[in-house]
Protein backbone atom coordinates (compact mmCIF):
# COMPACT_ATOMS: atom_id res chain seq x y z
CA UNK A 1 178.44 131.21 -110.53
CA UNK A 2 178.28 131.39 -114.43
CA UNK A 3 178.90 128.13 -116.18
CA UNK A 4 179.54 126.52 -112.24
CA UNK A 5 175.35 125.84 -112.03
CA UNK A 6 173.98 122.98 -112.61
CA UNK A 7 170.30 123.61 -112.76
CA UNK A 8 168.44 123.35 -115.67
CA UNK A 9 166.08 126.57 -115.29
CA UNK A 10 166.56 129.71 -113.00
CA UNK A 11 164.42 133.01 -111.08
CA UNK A 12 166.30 135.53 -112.04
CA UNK A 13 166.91 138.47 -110.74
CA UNK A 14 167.71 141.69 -112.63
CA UNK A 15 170.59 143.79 -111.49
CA UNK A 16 168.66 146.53 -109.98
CA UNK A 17 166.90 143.50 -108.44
CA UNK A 18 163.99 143.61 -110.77
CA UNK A 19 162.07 140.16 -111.01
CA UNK A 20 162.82 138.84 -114.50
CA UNK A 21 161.15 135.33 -114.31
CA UNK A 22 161.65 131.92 -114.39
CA UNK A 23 163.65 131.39 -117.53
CA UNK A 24 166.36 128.55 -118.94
CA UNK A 25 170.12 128.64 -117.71
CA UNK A 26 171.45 129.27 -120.93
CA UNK A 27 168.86 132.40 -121.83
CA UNK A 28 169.91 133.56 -118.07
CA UNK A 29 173.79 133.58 -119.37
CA UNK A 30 173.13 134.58 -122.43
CA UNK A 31 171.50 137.60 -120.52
CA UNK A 32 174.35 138.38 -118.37
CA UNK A 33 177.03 138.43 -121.01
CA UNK A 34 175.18 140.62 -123.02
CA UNK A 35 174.93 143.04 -119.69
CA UNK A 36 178.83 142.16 -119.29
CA UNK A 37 177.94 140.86 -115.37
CA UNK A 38 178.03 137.61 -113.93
CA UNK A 39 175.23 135.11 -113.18
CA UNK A 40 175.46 134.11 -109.52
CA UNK A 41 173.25 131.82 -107.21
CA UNK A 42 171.69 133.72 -104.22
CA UNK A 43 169.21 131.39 -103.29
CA UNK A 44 170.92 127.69 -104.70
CA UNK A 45 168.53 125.68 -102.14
CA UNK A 46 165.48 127.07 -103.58
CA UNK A 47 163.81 125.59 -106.97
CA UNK A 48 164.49 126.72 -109.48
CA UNK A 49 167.72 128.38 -107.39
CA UNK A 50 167.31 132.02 -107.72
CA UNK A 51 170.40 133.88 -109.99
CA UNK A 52 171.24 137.37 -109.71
CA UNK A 53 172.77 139.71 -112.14
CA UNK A 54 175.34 141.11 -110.96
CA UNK A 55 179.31 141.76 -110.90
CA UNK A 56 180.96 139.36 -108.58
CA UNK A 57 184.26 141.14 -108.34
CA UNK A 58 182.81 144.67 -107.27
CA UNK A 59 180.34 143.12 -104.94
CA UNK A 60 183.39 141.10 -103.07
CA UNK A 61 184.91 144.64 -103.21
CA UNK A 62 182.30 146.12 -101.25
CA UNK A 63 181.27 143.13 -98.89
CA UNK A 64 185.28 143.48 -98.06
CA UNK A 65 185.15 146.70 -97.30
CA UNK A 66 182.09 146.64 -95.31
CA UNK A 67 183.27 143.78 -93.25
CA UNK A 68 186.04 145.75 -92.72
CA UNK A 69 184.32 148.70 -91.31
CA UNK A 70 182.61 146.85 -89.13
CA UNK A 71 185.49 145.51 -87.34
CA UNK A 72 187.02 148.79 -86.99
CA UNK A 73 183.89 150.08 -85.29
CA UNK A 74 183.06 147.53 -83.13
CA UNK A 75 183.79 148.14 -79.88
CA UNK A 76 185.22 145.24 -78.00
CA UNK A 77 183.15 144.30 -74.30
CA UNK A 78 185.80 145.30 -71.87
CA UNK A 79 185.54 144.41 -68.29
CA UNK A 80 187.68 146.49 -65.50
CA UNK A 81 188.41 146.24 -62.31
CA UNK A 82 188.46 148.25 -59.21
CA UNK A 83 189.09 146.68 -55.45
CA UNK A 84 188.33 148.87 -52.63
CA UNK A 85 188.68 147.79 -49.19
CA UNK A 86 185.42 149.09 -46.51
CA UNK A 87 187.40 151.27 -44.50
CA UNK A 88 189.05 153.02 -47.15
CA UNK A 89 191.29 156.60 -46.60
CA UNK A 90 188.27 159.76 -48.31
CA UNK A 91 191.36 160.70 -50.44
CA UNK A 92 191.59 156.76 -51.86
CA UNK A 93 188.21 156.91 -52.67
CA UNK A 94 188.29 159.63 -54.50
CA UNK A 95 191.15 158.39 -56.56
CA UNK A 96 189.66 155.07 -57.66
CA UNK A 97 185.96 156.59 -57.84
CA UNK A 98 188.12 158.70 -60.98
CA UNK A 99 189.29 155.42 -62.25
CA UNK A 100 185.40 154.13 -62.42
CA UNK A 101 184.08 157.67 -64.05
CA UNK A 102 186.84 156.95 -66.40
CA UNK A 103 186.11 153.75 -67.50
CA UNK A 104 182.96 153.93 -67.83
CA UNK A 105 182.94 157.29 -70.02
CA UNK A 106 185.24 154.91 -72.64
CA UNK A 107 182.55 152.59 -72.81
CA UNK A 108 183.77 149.94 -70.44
CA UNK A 109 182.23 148.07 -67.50
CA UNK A 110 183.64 147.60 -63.92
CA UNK A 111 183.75 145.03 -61.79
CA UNK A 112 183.75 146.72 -58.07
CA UNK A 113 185.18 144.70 -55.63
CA UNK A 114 185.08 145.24 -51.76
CA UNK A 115 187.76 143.35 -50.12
CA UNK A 116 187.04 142.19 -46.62
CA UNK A 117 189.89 141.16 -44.28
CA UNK A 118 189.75 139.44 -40.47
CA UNK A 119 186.74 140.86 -38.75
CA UNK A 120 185.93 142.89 -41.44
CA UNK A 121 183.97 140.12 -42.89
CA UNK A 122 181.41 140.39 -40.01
CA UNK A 123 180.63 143.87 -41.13
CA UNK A 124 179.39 143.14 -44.67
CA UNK A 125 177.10 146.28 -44.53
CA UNK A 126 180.31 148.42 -44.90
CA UNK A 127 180.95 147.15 -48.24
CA UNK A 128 177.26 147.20 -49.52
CA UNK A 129 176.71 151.23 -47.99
CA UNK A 130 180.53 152.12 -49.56
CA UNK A 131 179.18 150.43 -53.37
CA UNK A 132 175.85 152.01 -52.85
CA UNK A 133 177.31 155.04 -52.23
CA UNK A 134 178.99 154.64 -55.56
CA UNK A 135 176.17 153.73 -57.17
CA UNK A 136 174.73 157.11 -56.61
CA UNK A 137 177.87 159.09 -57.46
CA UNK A 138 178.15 158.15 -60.86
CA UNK A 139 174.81 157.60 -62.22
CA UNK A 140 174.56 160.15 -64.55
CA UNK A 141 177.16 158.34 -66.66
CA UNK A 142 176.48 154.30 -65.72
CA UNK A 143 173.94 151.89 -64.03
CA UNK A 144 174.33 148.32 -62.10
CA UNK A 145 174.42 145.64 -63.87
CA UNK A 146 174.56 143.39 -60.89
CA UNK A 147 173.54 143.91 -57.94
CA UNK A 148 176.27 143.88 -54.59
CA UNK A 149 177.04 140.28 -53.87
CA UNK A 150 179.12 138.84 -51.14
CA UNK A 151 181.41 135.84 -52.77
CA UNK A 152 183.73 134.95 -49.49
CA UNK A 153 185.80 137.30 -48.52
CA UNK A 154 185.04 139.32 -51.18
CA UNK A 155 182.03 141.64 -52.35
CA UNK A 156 181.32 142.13 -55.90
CA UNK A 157 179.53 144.56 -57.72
CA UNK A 158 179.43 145.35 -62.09
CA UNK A 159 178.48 148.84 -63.27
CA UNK A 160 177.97 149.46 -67.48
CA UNK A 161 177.56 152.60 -68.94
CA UNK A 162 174.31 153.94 -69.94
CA UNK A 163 173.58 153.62 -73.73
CA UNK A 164 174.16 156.89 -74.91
CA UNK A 165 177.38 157.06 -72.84
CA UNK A 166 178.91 153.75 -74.70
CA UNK A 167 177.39 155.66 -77.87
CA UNK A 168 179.79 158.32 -77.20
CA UNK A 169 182.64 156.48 -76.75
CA UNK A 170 182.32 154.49 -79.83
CA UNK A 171 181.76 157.38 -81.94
CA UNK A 172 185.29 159.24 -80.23
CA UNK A 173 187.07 155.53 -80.55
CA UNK A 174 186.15 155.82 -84.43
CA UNK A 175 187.18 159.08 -84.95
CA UNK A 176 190.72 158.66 -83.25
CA UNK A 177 190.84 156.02 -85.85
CA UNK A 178 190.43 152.85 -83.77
CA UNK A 179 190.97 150.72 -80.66
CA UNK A 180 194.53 151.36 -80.73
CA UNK A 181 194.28 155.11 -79.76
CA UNK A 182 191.51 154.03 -77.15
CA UNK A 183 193.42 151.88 -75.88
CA UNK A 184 196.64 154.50 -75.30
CA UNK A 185 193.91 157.05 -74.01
CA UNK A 186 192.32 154.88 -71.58
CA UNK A 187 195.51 152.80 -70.08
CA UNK A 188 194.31 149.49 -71.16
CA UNK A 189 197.32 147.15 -71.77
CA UNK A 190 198.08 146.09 -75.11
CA UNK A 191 198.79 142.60 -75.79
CA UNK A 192 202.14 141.49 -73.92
CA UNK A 193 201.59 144.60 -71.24
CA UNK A 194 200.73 143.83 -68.25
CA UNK A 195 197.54 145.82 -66.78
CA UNK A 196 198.30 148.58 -64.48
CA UNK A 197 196.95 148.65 -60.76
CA UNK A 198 193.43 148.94 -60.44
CA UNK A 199 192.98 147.32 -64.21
CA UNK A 200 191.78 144.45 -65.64
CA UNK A 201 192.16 143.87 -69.38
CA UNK A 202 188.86 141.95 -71.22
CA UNK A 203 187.60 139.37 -69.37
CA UNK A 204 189.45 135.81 -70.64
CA UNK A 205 193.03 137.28 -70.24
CA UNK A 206 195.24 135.40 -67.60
CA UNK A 207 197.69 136.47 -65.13
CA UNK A 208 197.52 137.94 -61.78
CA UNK A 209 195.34 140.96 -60.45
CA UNK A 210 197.12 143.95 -58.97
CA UNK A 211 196.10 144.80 -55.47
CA UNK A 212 194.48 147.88 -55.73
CA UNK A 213 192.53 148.12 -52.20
CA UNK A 214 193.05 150.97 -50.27
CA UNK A 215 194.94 151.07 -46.79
């Protein structure tokens, strides 16, 4: 920036990022101090390295605050998780079904599992009718991701929200003012909580699963 280049000759580049030429280092910064802005290298690799007029300060204003924006609205991937045993009590269903329609409507996906115990595991096609019977209950809000998959005694199956639903969610998690209030709304554990039953916090955090399956 400024005096800092080394090159003999420059492209410069107007401040309203008209093309001004090919023209001597000292003309270019001669140029910018009679404009008052600063002479800095956008493109130092090319030859000549292309300089743009500009003011540094205000543009590291605004790349700050853009940057920061972005972080506020991005929305983090979240992964949750339900377990479910194949025999499960109508009313249990019910109940965790809720947690599903919940998480998905924040944005977030779940990982369904089907937990087979004893002689259960002969009967795999209880677990793939009860997940495809979930499936079809909440597809006006999410889709499968992956398919029902048996993994030993377990069967596993991920549902993410449709587009526009995620959409939604980021656009109610901005105007709440961040993940902090999504977090409160949705129960997801902050850092050094421990997730309630039936949750799991973003995939990559340790510690033990609750046992959520129903009786």
């Amino acid at each position: 920036m400024n005096e800092q280049i080394r090159a003999r000759e420059v492209r410069l580049v107007g401040p309203e990022g008209e093309q001004v030429g090919i023209v001597p280092l000292e003309r270019a910064l001669q140029l910018a101090a009679d404009v008052d802005l600063d002479l800095v290298e956008v493109a130092p690799m090319a030859r000549p390295p292309v300089c743009k007029l500009m003011d540094f300060g205000k543009f590291k204003y605004e790349s700050a605050l853009k940057a920061r924006e972005a972080r506020r609205n991005q929305q983090q991937t979240v992964i949750k998780e339900m377990k479910l045993r194949p025999k499960i009590d109508p009313h249990d269903y019910e109940t965790k079904k809720g947690h599903v329609v919940r998480f998905l409507k924040a944005g977030d996906k779940v990982k369904v599992t089907i937990m087979f115990r004893g002689r259960e595991q002969s009967r795999p096609e209880l677990g793939y009718r009860l997940l495809r019977r979930l499936e079809s209950e909440i597809t006006d809000l999410g889709y499968v991701e992956a398919a029902p998959k048996q993994d030993g005694r377990n069967m596993i199956m991920v549902l993410a929200p449709h587009r526009a639903v995620k959409a939604s969610a980021v656009a109610a998690t901005a105007s709440r003012g961040g993940p902090r209030e999504r977090a409160e709304e949705t129960g997801a554990p902050e850092a050094g909580e421990t997730p309630a039953a039936g949750e799991t916090a973003a995939a990559g955090e340790t510690g033990p699963t609750a046992d959520t399956s129903g009786q």
